[in-house]
C-alpha atoms as a PDB file:
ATOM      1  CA  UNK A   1       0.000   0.000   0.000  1.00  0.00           C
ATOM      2  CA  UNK A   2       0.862   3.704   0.241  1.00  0.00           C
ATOM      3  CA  UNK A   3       2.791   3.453   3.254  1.00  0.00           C
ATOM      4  CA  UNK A   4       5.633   0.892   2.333  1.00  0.00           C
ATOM      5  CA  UNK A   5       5.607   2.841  -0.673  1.00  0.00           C
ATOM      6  CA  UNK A   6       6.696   5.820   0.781  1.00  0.00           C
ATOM      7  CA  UNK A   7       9.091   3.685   3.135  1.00  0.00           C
ATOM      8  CA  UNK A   8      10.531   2.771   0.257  1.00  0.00           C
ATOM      9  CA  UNK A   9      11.042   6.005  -1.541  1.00  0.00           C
ATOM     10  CA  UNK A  10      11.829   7.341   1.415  1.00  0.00           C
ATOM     11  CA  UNK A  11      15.071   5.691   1.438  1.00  0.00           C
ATOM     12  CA  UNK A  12      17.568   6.675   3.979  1.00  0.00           C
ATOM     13  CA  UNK A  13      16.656  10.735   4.676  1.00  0.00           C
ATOM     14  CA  UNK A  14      14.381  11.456   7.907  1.00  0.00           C
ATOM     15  CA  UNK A  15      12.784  13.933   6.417  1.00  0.00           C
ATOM     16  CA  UNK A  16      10.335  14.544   3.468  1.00  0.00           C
ATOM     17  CA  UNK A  17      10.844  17.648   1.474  1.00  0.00           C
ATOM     18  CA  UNK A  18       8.448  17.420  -1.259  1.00  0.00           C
ATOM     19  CA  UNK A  19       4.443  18.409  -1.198  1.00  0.00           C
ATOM     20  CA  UNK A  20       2.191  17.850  -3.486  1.00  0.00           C
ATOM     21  CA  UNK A  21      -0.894  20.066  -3.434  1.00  0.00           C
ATOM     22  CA  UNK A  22      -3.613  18.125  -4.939  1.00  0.00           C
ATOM     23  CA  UNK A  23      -5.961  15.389  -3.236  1.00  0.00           C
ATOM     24  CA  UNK A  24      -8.216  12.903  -5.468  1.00  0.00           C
ATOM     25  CA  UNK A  25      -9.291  14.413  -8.914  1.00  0.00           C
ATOM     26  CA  UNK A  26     -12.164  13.465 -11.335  1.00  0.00           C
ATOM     27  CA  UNK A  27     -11.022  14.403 -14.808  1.00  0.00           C
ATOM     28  CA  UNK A  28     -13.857  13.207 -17.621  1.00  0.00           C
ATOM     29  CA  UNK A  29     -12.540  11.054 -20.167  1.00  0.00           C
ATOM     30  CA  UNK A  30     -10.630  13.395 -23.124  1.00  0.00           C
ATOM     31  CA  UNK A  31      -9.196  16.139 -20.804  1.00  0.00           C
ATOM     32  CA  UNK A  32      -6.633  16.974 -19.839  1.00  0.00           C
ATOM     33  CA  UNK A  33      -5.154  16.162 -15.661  1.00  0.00           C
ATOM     34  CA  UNK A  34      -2.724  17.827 -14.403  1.00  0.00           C
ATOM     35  CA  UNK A  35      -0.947  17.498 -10.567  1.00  0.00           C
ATOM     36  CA  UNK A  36       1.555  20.175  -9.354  1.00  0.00           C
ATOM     37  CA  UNK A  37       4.811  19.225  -6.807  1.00  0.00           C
ATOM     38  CA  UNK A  38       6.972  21.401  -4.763  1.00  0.00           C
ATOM     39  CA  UNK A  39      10.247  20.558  -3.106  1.00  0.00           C
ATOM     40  CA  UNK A  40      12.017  21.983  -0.182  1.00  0.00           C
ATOM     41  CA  UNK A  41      15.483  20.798  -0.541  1.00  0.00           C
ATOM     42  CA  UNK A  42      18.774  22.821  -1.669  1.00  0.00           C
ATOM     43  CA  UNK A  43      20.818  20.254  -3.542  1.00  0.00           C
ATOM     44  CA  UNK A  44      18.757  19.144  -6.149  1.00  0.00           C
ATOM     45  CA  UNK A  45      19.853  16.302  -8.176  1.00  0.00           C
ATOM     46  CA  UNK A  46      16.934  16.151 -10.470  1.00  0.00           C
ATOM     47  CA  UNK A  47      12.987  15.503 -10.145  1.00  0.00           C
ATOM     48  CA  UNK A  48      10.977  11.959 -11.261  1.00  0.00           C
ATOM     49  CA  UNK A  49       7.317  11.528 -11.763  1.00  0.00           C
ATOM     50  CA  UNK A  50       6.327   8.201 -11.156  1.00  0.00           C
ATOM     51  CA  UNK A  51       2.314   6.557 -12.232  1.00  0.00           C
ATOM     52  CA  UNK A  52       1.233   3.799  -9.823  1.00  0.00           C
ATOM     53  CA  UNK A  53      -1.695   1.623 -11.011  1.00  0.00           C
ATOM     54  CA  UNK A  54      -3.997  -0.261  -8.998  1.00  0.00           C
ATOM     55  CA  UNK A  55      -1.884  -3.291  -7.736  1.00  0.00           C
ATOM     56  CA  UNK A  56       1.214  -2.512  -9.657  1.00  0.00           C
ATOM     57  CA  UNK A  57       4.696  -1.286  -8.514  1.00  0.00           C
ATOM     58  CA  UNK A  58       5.822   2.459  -9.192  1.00  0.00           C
ATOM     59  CA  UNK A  59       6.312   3.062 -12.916  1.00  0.00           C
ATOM     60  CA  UNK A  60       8.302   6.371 -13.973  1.00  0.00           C
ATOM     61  CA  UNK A  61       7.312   8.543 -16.323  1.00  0.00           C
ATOM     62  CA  UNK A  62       9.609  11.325 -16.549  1.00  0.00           C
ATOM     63  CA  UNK A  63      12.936  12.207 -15.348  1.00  0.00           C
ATOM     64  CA  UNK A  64      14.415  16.135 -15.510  1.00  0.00           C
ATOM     65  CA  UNK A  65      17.284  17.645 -14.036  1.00  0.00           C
ATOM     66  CA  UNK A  66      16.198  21.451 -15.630  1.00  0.00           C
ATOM     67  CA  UNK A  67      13.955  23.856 -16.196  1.00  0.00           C
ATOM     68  CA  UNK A  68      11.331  23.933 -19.092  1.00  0.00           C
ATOM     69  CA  UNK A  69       8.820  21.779 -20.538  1.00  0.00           C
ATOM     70  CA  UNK A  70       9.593  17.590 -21.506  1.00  0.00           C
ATOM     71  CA  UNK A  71       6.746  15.808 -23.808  1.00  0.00           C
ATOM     72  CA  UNK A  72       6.613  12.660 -24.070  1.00  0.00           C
ATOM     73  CA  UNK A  73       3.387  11.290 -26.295  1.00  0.00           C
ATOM     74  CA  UNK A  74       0.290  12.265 -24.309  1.00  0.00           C
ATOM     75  CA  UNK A  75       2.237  13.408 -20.904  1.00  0.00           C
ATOM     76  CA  UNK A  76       4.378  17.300 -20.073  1.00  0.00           C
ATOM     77  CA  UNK A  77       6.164  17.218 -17.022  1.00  0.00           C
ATOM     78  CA  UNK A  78       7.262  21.364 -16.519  1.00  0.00           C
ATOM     79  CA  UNK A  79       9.449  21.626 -13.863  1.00  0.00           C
ATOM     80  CA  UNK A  80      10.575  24.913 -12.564  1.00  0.00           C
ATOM     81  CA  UNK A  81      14.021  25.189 -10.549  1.00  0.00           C
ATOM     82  CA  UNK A  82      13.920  28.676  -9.751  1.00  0.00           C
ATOM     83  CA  UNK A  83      10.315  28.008  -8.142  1.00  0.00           C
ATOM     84  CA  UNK A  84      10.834  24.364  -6.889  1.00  0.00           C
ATOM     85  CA  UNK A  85       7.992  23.089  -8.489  1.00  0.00           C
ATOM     86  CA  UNK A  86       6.902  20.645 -11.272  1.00  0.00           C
ATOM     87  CA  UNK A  87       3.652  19.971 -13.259  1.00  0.00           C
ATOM     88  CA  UNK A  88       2.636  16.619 -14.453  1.00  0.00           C
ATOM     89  CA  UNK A  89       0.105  17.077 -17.538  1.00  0.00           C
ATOM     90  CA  UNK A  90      -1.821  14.295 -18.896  1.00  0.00           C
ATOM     91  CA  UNK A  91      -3.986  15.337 -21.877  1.00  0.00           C
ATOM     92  CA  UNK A  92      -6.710  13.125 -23.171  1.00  0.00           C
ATOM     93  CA  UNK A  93      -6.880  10.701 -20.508  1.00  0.00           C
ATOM     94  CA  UNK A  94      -8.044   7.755 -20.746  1.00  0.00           C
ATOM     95  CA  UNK A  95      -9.002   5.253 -18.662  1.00  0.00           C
ATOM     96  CA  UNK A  96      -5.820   3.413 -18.287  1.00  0.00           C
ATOM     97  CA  UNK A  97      -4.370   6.719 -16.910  1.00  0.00           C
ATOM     98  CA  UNK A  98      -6.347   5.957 -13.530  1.00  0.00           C
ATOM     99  CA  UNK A  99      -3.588   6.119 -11.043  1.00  0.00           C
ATOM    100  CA  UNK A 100      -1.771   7.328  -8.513  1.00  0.00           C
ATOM    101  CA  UNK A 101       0.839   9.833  -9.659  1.00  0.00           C
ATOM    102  CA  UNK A 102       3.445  11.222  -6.889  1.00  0.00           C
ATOM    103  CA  UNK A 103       6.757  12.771  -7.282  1.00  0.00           C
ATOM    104  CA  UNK A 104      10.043  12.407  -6.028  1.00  0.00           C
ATOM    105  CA  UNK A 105      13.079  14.452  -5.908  1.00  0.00           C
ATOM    106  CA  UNK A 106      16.985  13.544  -6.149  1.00  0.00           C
ATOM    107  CA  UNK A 107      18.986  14.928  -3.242  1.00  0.00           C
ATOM    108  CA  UNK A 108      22.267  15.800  -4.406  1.00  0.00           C
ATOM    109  CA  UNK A 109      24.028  16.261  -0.815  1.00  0.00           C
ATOM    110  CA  UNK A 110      23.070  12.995   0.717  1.00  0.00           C
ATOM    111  CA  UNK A 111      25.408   9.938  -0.172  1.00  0.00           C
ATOM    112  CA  UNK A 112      24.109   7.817  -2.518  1.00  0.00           C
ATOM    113  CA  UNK A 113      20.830   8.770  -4.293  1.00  0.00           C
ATOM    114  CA  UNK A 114      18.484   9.557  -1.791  1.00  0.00           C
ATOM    115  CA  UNK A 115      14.392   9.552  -2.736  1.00  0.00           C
ATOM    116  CA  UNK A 116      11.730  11.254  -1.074  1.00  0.00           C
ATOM    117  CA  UNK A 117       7.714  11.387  -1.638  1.00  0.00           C
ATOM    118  CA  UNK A 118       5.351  13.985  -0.900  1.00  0.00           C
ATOM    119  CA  UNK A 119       3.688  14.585   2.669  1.00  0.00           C
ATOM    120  CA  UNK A 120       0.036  13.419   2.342  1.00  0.00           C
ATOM    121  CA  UNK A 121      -2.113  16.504   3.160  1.00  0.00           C
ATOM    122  CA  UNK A 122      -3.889  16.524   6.185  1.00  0.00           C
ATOM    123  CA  UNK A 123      -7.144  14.156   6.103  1.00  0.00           C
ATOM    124  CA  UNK A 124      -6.193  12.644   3.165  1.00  0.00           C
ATOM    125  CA  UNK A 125      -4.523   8.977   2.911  1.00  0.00           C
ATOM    126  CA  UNK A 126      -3.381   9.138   0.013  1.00  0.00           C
ATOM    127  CA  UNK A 127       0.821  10.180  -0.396  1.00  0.00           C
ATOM    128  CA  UNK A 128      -0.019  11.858  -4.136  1.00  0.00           C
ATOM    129  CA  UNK A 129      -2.711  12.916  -6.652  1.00  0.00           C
ATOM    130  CA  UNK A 130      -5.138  10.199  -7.901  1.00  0.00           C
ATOM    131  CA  UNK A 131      -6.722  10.379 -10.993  1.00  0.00           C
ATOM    132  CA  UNK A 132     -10.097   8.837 -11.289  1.00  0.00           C
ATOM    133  CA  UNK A 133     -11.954   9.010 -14.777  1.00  0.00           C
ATOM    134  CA  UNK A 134     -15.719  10.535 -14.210  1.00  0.00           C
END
């Protein structure tokens, strides 16, 4: 579940320095999702957006070290140094898109690659944005 999920992205670090604002979201089938993620860290190694599907492992689905825009077929990741933030876009979802997406960041100053997840808001269970087709 979520939890030994984030254990495991957690890796080594105590603390987790990314937030992700966004709870569940209803997109209808055909538009466009999108899921914004902020980090709180000074050595920045580089930022990954991973999709989790219902009873599958973690499956990434971008990886950027600067700023501007990355496509890749249906899916923009922006992320924004300067700001510390990233946005995932997925346009004309469909229903295989139904999934947790969370973010992690690369932390340059701790030994090894160290990953973190977002904090899960308060009163929600969920560690990232969830995309549900309506």
């Amino acid at each position: 579940g979520p939890k030994s999920l984030r254990k495991l992205l957690q890796g080594t670090t105590g603390q987790i320095p990314v937030t992700q604002e966004d709870g569940p979201v209803t997109v209808k089938q055909g538009h466009t999702f999108h899921t914004t993620c902020k980090y709180h860290i000074s050595g920045f190694g580089g930022l990954l957006w991973y999709q989790v599907r219902k009873g599958q492992g973690p499956q990434l689905l971008s990886y950027q070290a600067g700023t501007g825009p990355k496509h890749s077929g249906r899916i923009t990741t922006h992320l924004n140094t300067t700001g510390k933030s990233s946005v995932l876009k997925v346009q004309e979802v469909e229903l295989s898109d139904s999934a947790l997406y969370l973010c992690a960041v690369q932390d340059t100053l701790v030994q090894g690659a160290s990953w973190a997840v977002q904090q899960p808001r308060a009163g929600r269970g969920c560690v990232c944005a969830r995309l549900r087709l309506g």
